[in-house]
Protein backbone atom coordinates (compact mmCIF):
# COMPACT_ATOMS: atom_id res chain seq x y z
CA UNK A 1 25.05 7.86 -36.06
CA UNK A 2 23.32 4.95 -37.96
CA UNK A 3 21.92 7.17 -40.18
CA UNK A 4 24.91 9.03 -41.02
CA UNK A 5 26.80 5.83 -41.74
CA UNK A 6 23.95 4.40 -43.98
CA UNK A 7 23.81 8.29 -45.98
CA UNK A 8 27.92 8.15 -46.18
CA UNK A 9 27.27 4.22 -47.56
CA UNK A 10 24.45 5.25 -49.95
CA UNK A 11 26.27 8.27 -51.07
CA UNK A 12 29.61 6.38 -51.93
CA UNK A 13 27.64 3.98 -53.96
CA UNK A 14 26.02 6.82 -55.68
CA UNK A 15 29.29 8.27 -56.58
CA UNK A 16 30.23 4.80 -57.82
CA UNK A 17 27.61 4.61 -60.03
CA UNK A 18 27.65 8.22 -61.45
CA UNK A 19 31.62 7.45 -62.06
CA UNK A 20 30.45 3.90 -63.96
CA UNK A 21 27.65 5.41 -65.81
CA UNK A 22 30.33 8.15 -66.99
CA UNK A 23 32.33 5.98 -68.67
CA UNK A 24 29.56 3.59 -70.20
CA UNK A 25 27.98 6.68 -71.63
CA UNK A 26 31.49 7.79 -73.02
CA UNK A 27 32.30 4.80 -74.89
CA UNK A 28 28.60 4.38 -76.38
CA UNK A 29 29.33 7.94 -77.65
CA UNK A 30 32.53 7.15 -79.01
CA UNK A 31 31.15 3.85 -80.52
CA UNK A 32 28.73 5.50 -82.25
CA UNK A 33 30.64 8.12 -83.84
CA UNK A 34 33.06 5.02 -85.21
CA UNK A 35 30.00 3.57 -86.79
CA UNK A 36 29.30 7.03 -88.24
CA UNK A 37 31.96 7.71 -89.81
CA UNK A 38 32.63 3.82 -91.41
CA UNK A 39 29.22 4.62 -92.79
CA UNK A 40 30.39 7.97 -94.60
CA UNK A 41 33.58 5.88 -95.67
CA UNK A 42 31.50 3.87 -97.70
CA UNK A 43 29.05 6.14 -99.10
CA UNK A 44 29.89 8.43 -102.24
CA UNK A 45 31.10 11.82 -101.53
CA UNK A 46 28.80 14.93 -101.67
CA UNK A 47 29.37 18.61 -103.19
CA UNK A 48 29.65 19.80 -99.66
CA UNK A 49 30.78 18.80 -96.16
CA UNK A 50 28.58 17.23 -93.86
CA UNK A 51 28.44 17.03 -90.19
CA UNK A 52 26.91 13.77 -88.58
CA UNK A 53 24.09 14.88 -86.13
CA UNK A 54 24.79 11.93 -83.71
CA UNK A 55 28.50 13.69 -82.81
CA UNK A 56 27.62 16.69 -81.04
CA UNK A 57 31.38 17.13 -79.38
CA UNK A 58 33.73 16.05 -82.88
CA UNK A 59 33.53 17.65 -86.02
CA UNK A 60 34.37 15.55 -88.90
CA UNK A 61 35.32 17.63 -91.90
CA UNK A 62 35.45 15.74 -95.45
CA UNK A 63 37.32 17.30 -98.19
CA UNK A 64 35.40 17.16 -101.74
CA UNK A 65 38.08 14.42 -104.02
CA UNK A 66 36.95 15.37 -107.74
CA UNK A 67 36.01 11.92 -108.70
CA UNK A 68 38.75 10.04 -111.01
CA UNK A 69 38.37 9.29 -114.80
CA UNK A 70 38.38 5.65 -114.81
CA UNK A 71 35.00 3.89 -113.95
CA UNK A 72 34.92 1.52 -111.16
CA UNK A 73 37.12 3.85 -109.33
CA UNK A 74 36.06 3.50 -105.19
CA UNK A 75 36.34 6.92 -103.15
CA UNK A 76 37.97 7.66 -100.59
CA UNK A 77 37.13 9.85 -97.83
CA UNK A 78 39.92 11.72 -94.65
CA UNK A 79 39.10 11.82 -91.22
CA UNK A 80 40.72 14.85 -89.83
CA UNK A 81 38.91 15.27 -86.62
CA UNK A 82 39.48 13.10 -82.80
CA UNK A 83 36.97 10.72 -81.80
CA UNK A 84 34.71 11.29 -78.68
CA UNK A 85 37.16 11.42 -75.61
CA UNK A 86 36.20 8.75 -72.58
CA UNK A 87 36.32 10.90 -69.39
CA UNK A 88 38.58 8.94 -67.44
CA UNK A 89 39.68 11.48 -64.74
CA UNK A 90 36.05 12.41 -63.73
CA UNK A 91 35.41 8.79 -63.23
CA UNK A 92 38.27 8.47 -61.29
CA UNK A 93 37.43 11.53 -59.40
CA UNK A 94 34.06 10.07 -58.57
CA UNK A 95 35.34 6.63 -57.21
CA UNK A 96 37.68 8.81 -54.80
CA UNK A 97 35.61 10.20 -53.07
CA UNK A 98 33.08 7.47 -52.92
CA UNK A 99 36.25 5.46 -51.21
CA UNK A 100 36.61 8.50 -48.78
CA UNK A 101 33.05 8.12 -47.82
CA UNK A 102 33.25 4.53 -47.43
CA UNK A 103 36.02 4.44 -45.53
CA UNK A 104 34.97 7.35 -43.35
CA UNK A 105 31.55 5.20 -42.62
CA UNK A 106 33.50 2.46 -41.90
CA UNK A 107 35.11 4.00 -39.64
CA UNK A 108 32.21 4.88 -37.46
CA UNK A 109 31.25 1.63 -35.18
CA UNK A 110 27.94 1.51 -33.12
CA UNK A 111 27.53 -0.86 -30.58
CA UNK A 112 23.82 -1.69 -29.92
CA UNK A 113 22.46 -1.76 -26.37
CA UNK A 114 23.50 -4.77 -24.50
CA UNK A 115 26.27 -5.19 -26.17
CA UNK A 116 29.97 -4.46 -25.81
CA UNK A 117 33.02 -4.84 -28.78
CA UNK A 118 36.66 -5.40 -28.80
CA UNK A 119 39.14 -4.21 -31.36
CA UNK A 120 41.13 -6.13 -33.29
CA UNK A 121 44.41 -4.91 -34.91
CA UNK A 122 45.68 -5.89 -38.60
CA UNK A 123 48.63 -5.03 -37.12
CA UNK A 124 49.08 -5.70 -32.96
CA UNK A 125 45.87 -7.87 -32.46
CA UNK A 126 43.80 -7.60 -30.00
CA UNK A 127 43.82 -4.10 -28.54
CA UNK A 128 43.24 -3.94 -25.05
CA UNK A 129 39.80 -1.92 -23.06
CA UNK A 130 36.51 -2.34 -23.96
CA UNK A 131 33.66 -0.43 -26.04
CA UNK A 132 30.65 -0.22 -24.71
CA UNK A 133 27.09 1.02 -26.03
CA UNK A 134 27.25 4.17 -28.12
CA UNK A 135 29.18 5.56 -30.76
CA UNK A 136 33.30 4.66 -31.66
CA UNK A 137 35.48 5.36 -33.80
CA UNK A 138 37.41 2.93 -35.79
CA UNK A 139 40.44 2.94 -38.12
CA UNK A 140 39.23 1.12 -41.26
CA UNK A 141 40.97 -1.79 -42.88
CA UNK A 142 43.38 -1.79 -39.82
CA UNK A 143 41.15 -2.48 -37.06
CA UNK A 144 37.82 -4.48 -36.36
CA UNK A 145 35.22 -4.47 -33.78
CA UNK A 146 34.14 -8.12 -32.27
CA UNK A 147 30.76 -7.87 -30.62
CA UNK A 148 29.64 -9.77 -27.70
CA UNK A 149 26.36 -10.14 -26.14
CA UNK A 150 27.20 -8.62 -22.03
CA UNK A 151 23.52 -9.56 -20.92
CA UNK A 152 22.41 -12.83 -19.32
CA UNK A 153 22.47 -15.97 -21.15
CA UNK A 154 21.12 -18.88 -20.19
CA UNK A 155 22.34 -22.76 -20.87
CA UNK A 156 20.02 -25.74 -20.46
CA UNK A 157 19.89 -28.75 -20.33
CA UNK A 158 17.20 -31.72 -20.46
CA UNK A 159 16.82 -34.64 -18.41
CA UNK A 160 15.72 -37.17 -20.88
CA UNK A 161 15.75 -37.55 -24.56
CA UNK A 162 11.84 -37.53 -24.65
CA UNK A 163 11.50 -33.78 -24.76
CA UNK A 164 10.39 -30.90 -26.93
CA UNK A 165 13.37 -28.70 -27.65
CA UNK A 166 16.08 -31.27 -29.67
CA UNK A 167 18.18 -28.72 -28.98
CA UNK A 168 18.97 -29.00 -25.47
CA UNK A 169 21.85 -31.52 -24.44
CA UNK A 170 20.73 -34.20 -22.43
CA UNK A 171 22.85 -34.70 -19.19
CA UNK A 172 23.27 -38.14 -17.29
CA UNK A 173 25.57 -38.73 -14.42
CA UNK A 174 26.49 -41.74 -12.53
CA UNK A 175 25.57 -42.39 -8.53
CA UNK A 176 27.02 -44.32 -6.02
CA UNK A 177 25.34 -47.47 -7.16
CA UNK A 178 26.28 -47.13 -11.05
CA UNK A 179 23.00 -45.69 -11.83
CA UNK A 180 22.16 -43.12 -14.36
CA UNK A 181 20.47 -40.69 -13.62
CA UNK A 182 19.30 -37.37 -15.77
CA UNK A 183 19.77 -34.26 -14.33
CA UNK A 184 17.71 -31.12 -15.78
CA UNK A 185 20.23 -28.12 -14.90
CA UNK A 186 19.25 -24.39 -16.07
CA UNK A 187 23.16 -22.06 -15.68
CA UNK A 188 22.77 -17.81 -15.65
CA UNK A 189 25.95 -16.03 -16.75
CA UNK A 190 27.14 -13.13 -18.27
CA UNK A 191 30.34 -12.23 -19.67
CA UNK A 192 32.86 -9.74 -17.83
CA UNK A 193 32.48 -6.67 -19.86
CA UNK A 194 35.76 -5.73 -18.33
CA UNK A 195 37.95 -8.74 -19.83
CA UNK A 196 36.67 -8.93 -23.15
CA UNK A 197 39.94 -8.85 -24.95
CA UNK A 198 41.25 -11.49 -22.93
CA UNK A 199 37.93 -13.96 -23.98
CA UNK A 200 38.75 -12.77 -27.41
CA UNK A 201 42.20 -13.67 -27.46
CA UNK A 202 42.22 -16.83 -25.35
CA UNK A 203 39.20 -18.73 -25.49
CA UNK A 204 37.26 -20.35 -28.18
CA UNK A 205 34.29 -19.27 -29.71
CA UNK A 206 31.74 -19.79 -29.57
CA UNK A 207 31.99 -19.61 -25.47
CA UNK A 208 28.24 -21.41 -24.46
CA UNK A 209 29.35 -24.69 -27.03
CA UNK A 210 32.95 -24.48 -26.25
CA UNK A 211 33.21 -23.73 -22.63
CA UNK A 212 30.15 -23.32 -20.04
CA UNK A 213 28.42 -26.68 -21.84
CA UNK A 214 31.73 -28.35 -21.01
CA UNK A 215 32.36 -27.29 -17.47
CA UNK A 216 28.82 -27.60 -16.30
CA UNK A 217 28.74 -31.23 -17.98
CA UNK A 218 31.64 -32.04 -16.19
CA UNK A 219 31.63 -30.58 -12.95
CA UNK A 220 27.97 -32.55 -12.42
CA UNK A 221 29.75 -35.49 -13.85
CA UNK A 222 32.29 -35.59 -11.41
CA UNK A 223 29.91 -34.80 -8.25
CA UNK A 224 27.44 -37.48 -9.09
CA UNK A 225 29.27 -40.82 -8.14
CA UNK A 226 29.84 -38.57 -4.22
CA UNK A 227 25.95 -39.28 -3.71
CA UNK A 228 23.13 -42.16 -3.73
CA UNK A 229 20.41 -41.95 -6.32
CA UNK A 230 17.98 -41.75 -2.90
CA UNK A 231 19.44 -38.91 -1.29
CA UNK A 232 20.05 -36.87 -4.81
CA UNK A 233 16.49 -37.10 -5.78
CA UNK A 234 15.32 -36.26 -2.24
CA UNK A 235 16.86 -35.42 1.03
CA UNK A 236 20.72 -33.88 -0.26
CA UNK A 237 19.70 -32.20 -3.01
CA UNK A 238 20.04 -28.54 -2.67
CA UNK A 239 23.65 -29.90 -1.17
CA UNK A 240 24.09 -31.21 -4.56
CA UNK A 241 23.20 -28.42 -6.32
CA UNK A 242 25.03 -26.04 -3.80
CA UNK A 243 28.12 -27.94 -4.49
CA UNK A 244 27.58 -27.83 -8.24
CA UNK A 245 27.11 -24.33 -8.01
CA UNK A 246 30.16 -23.60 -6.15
CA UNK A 247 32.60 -25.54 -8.49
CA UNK A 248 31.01 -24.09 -11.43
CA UNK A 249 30.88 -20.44 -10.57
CA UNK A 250 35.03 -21.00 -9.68
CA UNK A 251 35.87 -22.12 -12.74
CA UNK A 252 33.96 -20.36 -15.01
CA UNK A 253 35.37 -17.16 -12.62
CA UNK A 254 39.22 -18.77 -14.32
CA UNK A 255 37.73 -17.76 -17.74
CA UNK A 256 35.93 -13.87 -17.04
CA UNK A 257 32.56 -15.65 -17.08
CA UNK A 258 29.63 -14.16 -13.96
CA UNK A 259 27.58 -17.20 -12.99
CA UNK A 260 24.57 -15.67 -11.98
CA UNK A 261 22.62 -18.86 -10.61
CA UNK A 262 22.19 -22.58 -10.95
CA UNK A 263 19.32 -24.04 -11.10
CA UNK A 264 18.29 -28.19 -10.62
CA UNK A 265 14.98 -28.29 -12.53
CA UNK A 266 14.61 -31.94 -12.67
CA UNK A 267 15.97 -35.20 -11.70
CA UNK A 268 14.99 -38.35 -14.08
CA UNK A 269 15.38 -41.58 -11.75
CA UNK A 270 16.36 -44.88 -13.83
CA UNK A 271 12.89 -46.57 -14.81
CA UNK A 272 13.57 -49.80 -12.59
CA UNK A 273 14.76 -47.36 -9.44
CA UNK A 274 11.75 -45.39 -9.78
CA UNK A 275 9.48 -48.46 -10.01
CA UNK A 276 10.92 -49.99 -7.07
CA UNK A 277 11.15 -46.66 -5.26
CA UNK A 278 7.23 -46.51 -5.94
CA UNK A 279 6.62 -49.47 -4.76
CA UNK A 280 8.40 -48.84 -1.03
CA UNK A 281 6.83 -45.59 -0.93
CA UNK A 282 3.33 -47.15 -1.20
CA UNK A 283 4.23 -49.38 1.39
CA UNK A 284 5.30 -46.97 3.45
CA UNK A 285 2.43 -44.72 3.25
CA UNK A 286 0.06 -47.73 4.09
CA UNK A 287 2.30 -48.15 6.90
CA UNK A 288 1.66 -44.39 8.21
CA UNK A 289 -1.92 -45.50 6.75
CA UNK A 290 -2.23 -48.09 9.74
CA UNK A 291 -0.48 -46.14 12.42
CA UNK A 292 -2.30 -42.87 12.21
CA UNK A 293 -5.67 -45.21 11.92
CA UNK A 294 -4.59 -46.99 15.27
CA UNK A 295 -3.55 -43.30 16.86
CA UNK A 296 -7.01 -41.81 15.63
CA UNK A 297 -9.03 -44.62 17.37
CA UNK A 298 -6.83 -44.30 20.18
CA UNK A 299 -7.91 -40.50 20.89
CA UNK A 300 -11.37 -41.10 20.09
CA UNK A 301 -11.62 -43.48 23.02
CA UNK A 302 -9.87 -40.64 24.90
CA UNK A 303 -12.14 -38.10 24.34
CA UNK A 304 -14.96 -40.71 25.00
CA UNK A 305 -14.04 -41.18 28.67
CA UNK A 306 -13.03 -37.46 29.14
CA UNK A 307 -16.07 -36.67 27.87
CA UNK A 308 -18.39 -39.20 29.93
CA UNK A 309 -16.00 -38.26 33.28
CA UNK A 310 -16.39 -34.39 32.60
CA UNK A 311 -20.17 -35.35 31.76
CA UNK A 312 -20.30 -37.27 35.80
CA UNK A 313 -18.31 -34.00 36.97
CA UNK A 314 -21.27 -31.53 35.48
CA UNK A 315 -24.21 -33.79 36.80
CA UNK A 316 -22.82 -33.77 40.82
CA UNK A 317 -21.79 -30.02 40.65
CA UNK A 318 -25.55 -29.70 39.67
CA UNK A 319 -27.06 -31.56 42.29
CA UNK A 320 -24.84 -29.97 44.40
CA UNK A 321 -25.38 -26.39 43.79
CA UNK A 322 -29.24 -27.23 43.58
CA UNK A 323 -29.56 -28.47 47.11
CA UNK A 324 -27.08 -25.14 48.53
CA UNK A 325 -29.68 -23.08 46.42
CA UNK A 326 -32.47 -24.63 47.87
CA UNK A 327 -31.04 -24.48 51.78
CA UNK A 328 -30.38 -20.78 51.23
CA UNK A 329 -33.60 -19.87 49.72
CA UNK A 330 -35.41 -21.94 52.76
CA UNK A 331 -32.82 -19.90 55.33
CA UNK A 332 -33.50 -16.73 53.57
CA UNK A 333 -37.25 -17.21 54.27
CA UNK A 334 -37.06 -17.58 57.90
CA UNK A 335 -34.83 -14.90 58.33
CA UNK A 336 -37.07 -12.73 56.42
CA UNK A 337 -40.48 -13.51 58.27
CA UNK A 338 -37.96 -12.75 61.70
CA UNK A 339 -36.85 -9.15 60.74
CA UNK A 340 -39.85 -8.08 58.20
CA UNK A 341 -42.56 -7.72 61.75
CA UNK A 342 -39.68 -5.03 63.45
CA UNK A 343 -39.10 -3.36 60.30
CA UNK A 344 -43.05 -2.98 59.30
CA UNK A 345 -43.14 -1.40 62.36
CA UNK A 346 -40.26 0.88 62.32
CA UNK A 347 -41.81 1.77 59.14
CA UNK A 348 -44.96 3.07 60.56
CA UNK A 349 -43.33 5.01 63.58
CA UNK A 350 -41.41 6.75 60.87
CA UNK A 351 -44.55 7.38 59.09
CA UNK A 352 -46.40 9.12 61.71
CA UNK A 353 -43.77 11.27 62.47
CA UNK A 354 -43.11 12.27 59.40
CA UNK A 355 -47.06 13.12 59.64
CA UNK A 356 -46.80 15.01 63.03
CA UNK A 357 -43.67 17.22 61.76
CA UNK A 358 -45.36 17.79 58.63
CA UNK A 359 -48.72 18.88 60.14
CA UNK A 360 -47.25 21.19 62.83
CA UNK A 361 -45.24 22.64 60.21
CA UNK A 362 -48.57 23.43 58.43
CA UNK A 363 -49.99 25.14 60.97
CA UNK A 364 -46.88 27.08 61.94
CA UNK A 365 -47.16 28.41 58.58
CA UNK A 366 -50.96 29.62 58.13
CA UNK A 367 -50.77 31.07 61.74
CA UNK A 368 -47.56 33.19 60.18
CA UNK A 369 -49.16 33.53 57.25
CA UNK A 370 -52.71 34.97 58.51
CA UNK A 371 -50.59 37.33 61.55
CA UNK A 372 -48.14 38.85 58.29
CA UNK A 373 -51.75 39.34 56.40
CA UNK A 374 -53.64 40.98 59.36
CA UNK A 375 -50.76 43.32 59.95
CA UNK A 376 -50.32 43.82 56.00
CA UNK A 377 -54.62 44.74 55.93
CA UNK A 378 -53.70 47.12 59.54
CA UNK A 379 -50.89 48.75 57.67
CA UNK A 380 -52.84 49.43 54.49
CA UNK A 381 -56.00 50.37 56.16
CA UNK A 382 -53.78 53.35 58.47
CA UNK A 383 -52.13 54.23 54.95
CA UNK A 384 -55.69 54.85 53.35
CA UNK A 385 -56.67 56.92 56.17
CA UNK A 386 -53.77 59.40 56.25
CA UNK A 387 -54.14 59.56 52.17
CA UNK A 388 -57.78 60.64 53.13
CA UNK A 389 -57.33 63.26 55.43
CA UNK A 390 -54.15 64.30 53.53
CA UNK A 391 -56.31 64.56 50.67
CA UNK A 392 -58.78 66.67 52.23
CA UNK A 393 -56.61 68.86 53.98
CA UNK A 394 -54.96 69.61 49.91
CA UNK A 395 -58.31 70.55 49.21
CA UNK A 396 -59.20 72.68 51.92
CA UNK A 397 -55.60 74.81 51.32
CA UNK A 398 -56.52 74.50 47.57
CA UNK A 399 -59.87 75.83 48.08
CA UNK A 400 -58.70 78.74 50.44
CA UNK A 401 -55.85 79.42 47.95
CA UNK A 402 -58.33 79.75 44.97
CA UNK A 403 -59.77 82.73 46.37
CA UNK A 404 -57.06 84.42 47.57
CA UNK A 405 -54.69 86.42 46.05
CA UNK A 406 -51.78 84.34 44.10
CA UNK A 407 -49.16 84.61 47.01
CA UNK A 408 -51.31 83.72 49.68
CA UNK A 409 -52.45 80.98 46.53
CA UNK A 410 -48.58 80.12 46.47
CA UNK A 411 -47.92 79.53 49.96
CA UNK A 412 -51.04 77.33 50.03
CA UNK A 413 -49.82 75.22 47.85
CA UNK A 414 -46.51 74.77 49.49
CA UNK A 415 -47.89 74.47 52.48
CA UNK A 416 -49.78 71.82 50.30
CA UNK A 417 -46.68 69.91 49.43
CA UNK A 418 -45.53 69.74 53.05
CA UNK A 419 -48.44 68.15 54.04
CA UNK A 420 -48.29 65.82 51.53
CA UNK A 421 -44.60 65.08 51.88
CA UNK A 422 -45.20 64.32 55.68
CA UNK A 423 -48.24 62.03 54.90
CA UNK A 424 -46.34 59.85 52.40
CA UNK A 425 -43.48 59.76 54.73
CA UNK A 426 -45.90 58.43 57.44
CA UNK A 427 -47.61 55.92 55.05
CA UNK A 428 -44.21 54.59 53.97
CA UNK A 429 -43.18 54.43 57.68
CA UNK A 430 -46.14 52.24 58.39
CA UNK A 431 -45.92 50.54 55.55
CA UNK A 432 -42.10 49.56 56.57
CA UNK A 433 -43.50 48.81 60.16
CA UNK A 434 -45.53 46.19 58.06
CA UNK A 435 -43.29 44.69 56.23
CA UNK A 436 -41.11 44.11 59.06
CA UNK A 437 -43.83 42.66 61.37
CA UNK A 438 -44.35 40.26 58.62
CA UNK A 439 -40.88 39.32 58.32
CA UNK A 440 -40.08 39.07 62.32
CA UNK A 441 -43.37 36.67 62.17
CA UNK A 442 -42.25 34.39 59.36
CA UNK A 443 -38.51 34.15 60.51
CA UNK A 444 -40.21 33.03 63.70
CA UNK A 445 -42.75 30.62 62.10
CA UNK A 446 -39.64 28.68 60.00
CA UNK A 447 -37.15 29.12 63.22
CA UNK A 448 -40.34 26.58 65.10
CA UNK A 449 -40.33 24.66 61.42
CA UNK A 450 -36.76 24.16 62.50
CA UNK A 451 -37.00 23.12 65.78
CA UNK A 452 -39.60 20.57 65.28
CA UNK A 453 -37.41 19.29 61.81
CA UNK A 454 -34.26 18.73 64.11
CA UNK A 455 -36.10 17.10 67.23
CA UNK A 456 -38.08 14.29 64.36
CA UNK A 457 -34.24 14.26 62.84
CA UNK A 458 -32.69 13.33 66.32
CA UNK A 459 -35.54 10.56 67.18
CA UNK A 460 -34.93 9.41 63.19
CA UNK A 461 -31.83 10.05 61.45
CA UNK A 462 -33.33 8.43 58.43
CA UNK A 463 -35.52 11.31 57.47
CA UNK A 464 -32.44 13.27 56.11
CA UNK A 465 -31.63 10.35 53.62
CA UNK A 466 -35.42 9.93 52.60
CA UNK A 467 -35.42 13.45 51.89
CA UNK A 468 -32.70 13.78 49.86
CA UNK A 469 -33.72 10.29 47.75
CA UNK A 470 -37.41 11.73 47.24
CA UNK A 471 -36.44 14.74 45.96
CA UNK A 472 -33.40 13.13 43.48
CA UNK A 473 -36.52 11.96 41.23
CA UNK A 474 -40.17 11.26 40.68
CA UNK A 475 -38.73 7.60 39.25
CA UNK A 476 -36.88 6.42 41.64
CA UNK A 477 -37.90 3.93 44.27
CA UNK A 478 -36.73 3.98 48.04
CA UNK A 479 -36.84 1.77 51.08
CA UNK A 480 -35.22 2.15 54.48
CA UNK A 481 -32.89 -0.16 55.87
CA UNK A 482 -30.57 0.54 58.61
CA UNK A 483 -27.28 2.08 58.40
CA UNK A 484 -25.30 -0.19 61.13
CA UNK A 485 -27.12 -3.21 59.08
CA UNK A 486 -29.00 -4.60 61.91
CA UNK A 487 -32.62 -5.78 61.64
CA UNK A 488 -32.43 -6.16 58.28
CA UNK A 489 -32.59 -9.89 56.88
CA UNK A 490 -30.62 -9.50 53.89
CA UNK A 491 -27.16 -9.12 55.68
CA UNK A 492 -28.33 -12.40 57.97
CA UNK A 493 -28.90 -14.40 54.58
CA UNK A 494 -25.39 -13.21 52.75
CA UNK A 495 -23.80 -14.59 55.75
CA UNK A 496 -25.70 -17.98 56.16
CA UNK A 497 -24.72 -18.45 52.54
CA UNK A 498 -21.14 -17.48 53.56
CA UNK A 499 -20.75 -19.80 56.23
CA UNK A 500 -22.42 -22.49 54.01
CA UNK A 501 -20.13 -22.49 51.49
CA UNK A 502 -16.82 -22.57 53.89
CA UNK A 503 -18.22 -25.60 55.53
CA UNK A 504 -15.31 -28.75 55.11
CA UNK A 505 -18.29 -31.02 53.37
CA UNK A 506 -18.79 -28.07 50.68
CA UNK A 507 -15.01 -27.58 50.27
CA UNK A 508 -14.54 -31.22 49.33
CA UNK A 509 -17.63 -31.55 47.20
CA UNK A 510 -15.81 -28.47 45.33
């Protein structure tokens, strides 16, 4: 819509221009056919009519006046056409329509971003609502838009006159004690978009010089002489500003003006305040100076006897548990050489029984083992001899069967197979006889491994336990002790140690 209203703008002042060039080009023409023609009034006449080249648009005719008798005589010449015409009604055309085009462009109002407008009547005044950012339209010459800036705007001011921006107002307010006392304040606000017309109508402008300077001046003004220049510069002063705050954002709230925020930047003390004031406070810290100095020395010698008493504390527990560690290693000695003798020799009656069982149980084997082989070579040795005669007797029948007639040759040969169906049947039968011999004598050979196992298990227990540690893994090393812990010196010296340490002198060395 910009554009549009700059094209209608340049286009109306084109039309203005044609409509001005019109009529300068119109009276040029006309002023040069006026010359023309004086300059034919003056010159002698010709046989025939002439035309003047520079008026394209006006003929000027010139009758031929026979010239008169008397010398000295001047001629004279008729104009009997119009002079150039000045177009007035194209011109006025022109500047028509280049009003319409103003007008219409002035009747298109955009408000930028951040912005909002108000109208303003020739007629009524201020007309009431609000325009925000975008596109309006407008009645020209009747109404106007007033802009105003609906974003945050900040006002400042500085403590002291020694600053960089001249353009700040420099605010001083009066304390309790009569002191001044600059006061660097920073105010956000924004204007009520909402109420526009009424800041329009009612307030001055421009509203940051007119009205927030003033209120903000005034309201810190008036809270100043509440306070000490002590407690504003240190312990009440977000109170101060909290009040400051408060009045200002209700007054400014009177007028349709947001307070976003107040801000106390900085407070300038009076030079002879803050020299004093610097003065105390460097007595004051060499005060705290002294008293932390007499507090640090204080704790040092603390930790200097707590250390040498905990030091006194470490060197008796140390003694002490030396000499208990030195009584039980001297009891656990004695009971050792008491209960090692018994258990040496517990050790070697479990040895040699382990060697009896496991020698009977050798010979129990090899006598089952030589009876099963005996019976196996018996078995084998019967088998061989029936496959013999078997064989021979197949031979014999084969023999006889050769040279007989092939039915007699026939029956042979399955009187053949009988035979040598019954001789496998009594090799297999002997061989069964065997196998079960052997079995009957091993079953009996590990039934005695049995016995003898259960009667060294009942006069030693402990076997069972060896056995299964030995065969957990080749790594692993075992010794026997006793299950109900007796004779074994270990158990004696856990409770010596026991007893020592719940003795009443232990308990109060503790």
């Amino acid at each position: 819509m910009l554009f549009l209203r700059f094209l209608l703008f340049v286009i109306s002042f084109g039309f203005v221009g044609i409509a001005i060039a019109i009529v300068l080009y119109d009276v040029y023409l006309a002023f040069e056919l006026d010359r023309l023609l004086r300059r034919t009034n003056d010159s002698p006449p010709r046989s025939s009519p002439t035309t003047s080249p520079a008026s394209s648009d006006a003929e000027v005719q010139a009758s031929a006046v026979p010239p008169p008798q008397t010398p000295g005589a001047t001629y004279l010449r008729r104009r009997t056409g119009p002079r150039r015409a000045i177009r007035w009604a194209a011109a006025a055309k022109l500047l028509a329509i280049a009003a319409a085009l103003s007008l219409f462009g002035k009747s298109i109002l955009v408000v930028p971003d951040g912005h909002a407008a108000v109208l303003v009547s020739q007629i009524s005044g201020v007309r009431p609502g609000t325009l925000y950012a975008g596109t309006h339209l407008v009645t020209p010459l009747v109404e106007r838009a007033e802009l105003y800036d609906i974003r945050d705007q900040v006002f400042s001011t500085a403590a002291t006159d020694n600053t960089r921006d001249k353009t700040r107002e420099v605010l001083t307010v009066e304390a309790r004690e009569g002191l001044s006392v600059g006061v660097a304040v920073t105010v956000r606000y924004r204007l009520d978009p909402r109420h526009l017309d009424y800041i329009q109508a009612n307030l001055p402008q421009p509203i940051d010089d007119q009205i927030v300077a003033p209120v903000v001046t005034s309201v810190f003004r008036e809270l100043g002489p509440n306070y000490v220049v002590r407690d504003v510069f240190s312990t009440k002063r977000e109170e101060f500003r909290a009040q400051a705050t408060q009045l200002i954002t209700a007054r400014l709230a009177q007028d349709q003006i947001v307070v976003k925020e107040v801000l106390l930047r900085k407070i300038q003390l009076p030079e002879e305040y803050s020299a004093g004031l610097q003065g105390l406070l460097l007595k004051e810290q060499e005060d705290d100076r002294v008293t932390v100095d007499q507090s640090i020395e204080q704790k040092k010698v603390k930790i200097a006897e707590s250390q040498a008493e905990a030091l006194k504390v470490r060197q008796i527990k140390h003694s002490e548990a030396d000499a208990r560690t030195r009584v039980l290693m001297a009891q656990a000695e004695s009971d050792s050489m008491q209960y090692t003798l018994p258990l040496k020799q517990k050790q070697i009656e479990q040895s040699k029984l382990e060697a009896e069982a496991r020698k009977q149980t050798t010979i129990l084997d090899a006598d089952a083992a030589a009876q099963a082989r005996l019976k196996t070579a018996d078995a084998e040795a019967q088998a061989k001899v029936i496959d013999s005669k078997a064989e021979q007797q197949r031979r014999v029948f084969l023999a006889a069967a050769q040279n007989e007639e092939t039915v007699k040759g026939a029956e042979a040969a399955a009187q053949a197979k009988v035979i040598d169906g019954k001789a496998e049947k009594e090799r297999q039968a002997l061989l069964a006889d065997a196998d079960a011999n052997q079995i009957r004598v091993t079953s009996q050979a590990d039934a005695e491994k049995l016995q003898l196992e259960a009667a060294a298990l009942k006069t030693n227990p402990l076997l069972v336990q060896l056995t299964v540690a030995q065969r957990l893994s080749d790594r692993v090393q075992i010794m026997m002790v006793p299950n109900d812990g007796k004779f074994f010196f270990t158990n004696d010296v856990m409770k010596s140690a026991q007893a020592i340490t719940n003795m009443p002198g232990a308990a109060n060395g503790k």
